[in-house]
N, C-alpha and C. Protein backbone atom coordinates (compact mmCIF):
# COMPACT_ATOMS: atom_id res chain seq x y z
N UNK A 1 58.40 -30.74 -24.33
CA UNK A 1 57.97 -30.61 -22.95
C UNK A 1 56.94 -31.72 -22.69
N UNK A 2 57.06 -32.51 -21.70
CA UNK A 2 56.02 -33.45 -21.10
C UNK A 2 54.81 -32.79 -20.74
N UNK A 3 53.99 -33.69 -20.40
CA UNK A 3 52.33 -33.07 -19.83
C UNK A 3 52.27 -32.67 -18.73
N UNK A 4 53.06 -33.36 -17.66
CA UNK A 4 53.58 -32.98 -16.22
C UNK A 4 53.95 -31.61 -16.60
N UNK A 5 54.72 -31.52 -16.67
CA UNK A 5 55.67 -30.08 -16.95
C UNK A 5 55.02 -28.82 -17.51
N UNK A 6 54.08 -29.28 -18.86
CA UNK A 6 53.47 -28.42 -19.53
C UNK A 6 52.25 -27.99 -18.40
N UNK A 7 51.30 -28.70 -17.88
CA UNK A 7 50.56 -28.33 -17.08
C UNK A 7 50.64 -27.22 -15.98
N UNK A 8 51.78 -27.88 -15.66
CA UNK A 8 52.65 -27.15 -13.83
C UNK A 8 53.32 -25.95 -14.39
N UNK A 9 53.40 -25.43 -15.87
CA UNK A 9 53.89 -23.97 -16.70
C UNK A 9 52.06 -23.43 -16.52
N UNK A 10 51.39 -24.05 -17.08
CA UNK A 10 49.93 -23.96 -17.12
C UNK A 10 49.19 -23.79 -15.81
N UNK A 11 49.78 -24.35 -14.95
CA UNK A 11 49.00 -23.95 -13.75
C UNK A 11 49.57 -22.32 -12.65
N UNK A 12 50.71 -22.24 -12.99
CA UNK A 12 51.56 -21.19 -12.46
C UNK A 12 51.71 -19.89 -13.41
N UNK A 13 50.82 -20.12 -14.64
CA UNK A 13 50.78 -18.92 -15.59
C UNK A 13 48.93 -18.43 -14.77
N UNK A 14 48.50 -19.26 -14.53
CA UNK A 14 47.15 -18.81 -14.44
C UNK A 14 47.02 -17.87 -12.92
N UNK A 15 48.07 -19.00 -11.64
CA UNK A 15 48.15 -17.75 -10.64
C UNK A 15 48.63 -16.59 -10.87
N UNK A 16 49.41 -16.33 -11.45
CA UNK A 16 50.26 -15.09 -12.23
C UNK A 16 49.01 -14.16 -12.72
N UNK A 17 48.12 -14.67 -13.61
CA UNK A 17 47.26 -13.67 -14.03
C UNK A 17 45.81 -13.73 -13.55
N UNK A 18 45.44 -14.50 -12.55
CA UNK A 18 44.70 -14.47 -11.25
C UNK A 18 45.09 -12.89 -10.54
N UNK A 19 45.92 -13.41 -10.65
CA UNK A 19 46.48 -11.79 -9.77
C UNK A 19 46.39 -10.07 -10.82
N UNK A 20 46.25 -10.70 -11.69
CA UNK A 20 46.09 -9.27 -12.35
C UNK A 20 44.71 -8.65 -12.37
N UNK A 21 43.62 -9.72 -12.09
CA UNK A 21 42.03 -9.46 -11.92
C UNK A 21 42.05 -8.76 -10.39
N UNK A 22 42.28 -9.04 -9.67
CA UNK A 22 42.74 -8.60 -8.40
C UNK A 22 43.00 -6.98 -8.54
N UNK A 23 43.24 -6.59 -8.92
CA UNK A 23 43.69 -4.96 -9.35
C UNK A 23 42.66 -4.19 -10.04
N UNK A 24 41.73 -5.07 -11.14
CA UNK A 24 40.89 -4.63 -12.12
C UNK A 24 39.21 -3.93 -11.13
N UNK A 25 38.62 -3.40 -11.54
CA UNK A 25 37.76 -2.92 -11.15
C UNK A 25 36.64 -3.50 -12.18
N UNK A 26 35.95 -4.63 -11.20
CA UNK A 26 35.09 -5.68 -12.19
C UNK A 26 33.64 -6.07 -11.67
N UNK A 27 32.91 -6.21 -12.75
CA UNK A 27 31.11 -6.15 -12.64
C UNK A 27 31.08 -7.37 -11.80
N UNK A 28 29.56 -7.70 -11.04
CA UNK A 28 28.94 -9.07 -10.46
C UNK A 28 29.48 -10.00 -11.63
N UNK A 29 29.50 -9.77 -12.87
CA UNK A 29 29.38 -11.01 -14.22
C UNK A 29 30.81 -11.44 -13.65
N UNK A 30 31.79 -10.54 -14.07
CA UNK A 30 33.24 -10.73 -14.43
C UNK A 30 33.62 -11.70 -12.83
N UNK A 31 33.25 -11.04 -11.77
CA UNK A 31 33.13 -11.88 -10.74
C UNK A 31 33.08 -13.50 -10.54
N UNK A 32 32.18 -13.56 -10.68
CA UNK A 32 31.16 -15.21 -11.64
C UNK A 32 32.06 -15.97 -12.46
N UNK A 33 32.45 -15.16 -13.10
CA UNK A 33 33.33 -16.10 -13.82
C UNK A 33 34.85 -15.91 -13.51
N UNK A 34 34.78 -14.89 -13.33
CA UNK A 34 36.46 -15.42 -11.87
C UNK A 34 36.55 -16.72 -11.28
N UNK A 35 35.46 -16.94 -10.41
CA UNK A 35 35.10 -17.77 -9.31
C UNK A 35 35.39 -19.04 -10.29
N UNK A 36 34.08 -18.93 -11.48
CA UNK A 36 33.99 -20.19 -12.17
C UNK A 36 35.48 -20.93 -12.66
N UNK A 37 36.46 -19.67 -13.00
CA UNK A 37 37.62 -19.78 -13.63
C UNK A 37 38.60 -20.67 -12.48
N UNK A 38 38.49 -19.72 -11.46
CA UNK A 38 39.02 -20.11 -10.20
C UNK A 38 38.74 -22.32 -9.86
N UNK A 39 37.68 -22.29 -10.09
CA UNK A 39 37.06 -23.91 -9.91
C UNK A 39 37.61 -24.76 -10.71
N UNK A 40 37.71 -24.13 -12.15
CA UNK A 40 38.16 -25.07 -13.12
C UNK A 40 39.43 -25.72 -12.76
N UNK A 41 40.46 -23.79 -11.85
CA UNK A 41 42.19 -24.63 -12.12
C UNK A 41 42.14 -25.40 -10.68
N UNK A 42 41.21 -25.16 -10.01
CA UNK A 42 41.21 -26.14 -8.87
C UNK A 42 41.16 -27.87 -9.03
N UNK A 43 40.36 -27.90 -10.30
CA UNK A 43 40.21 -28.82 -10.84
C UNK A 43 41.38 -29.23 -11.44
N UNK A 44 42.10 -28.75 -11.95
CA UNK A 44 43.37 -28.79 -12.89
C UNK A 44 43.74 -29.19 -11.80
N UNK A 45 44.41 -28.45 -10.48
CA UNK A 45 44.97 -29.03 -9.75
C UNK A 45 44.92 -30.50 -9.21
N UNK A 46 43.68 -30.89 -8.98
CA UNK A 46 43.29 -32.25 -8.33
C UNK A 46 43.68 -33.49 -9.22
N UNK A 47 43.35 -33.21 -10.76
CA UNK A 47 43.78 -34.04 -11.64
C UNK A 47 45.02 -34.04 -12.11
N UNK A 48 45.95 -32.93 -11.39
CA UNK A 48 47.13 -33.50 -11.91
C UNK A 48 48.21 -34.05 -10.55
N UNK A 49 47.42 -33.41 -9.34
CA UNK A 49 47.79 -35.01 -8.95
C UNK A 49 47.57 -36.19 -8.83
N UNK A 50 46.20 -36.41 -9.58
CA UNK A 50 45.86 -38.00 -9.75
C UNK A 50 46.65 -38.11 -10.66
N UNK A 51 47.50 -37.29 -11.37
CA UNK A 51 48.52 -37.74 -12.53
C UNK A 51 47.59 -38.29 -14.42
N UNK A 52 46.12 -37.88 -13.70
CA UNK A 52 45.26 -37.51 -15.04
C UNK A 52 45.66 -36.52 -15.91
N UNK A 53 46.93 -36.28 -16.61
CA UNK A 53 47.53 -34.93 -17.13
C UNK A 53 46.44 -34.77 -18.19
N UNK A 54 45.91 -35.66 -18.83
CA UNK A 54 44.75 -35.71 -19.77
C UNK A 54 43.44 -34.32 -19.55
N UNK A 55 43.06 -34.55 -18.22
CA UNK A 55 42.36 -33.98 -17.86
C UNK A 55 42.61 -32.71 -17.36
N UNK A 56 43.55 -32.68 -16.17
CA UNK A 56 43.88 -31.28 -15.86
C UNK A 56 44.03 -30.35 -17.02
N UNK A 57 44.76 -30.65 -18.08
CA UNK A 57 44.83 -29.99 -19.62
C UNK A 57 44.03 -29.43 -19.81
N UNK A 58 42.69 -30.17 -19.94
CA UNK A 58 41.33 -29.54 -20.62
C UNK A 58 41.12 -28.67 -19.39
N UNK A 59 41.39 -28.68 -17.81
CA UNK A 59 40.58 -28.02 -17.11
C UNK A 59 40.90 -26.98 -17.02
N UNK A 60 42.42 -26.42 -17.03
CA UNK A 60 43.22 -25.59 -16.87
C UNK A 60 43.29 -24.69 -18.30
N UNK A 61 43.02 -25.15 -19.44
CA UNK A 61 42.83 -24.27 -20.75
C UNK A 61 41.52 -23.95 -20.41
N UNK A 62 40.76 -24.30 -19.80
CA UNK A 62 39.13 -23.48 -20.14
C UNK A 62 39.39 -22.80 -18.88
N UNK A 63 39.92 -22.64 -17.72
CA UNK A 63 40.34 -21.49 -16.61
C UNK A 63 41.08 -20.23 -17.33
N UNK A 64 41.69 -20.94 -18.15
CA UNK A 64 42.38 -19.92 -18.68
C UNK A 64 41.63 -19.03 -20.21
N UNK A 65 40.67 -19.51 -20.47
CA UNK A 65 39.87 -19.07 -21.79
C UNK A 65 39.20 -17.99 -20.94
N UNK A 66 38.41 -18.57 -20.05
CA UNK A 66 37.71 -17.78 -18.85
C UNK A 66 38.11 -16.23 -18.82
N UNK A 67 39.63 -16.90 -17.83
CA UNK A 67 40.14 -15.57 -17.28
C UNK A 67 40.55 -14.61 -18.08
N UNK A 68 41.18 -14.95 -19.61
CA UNK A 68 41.66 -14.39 -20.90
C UNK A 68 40.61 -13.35 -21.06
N UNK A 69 39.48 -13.91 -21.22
CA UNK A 69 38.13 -13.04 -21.05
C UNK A 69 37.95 -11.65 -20.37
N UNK A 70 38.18 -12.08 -18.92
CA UNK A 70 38.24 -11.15 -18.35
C UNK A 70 39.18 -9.99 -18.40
N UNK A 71 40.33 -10.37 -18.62
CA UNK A 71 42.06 -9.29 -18.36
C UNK A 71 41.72 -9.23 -19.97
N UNK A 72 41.20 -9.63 -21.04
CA UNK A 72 41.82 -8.75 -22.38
C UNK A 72 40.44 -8.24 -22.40
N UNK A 73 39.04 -8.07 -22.15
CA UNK A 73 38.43 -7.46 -22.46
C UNK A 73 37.44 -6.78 -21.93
């Protein structure tokens, strides 16, 4: 799989489980770092259409470390 490709799996797994926080019944903290999580894949987004796949990578795995956080524990 390319970086294009792998990302755009990476960016459409994270709305997917964006949406499962949405349902959860969650503290001011868990909030916070929703938001923060939320910024990162925004970020992911912007850099992968500058076609920086380099970057969106890193931005979009730490959105997703984030949110992992939140939905497994």
């Amino acid at each position: 799989m390319d970086d294009k490709t792998r990302i755009e799996k990476d960016i459409v797994m994270f709305e997917e489980n964006i949406e499962k926080t949405q349902k959860m019944s969650l503290t001011n903290s868990q909030k916070k770092t929703i938001t923060l999580a939320s910024q990162y894949y925004e970020d992911a987004e912007y850099y992968h259409k500058k076609k920086d796949y380099f970057t969106a990578f890193g931005c979009i795995n730490y959105a997703h470390g984030l949110l992992d956080a939140i939905i497994k524990f």
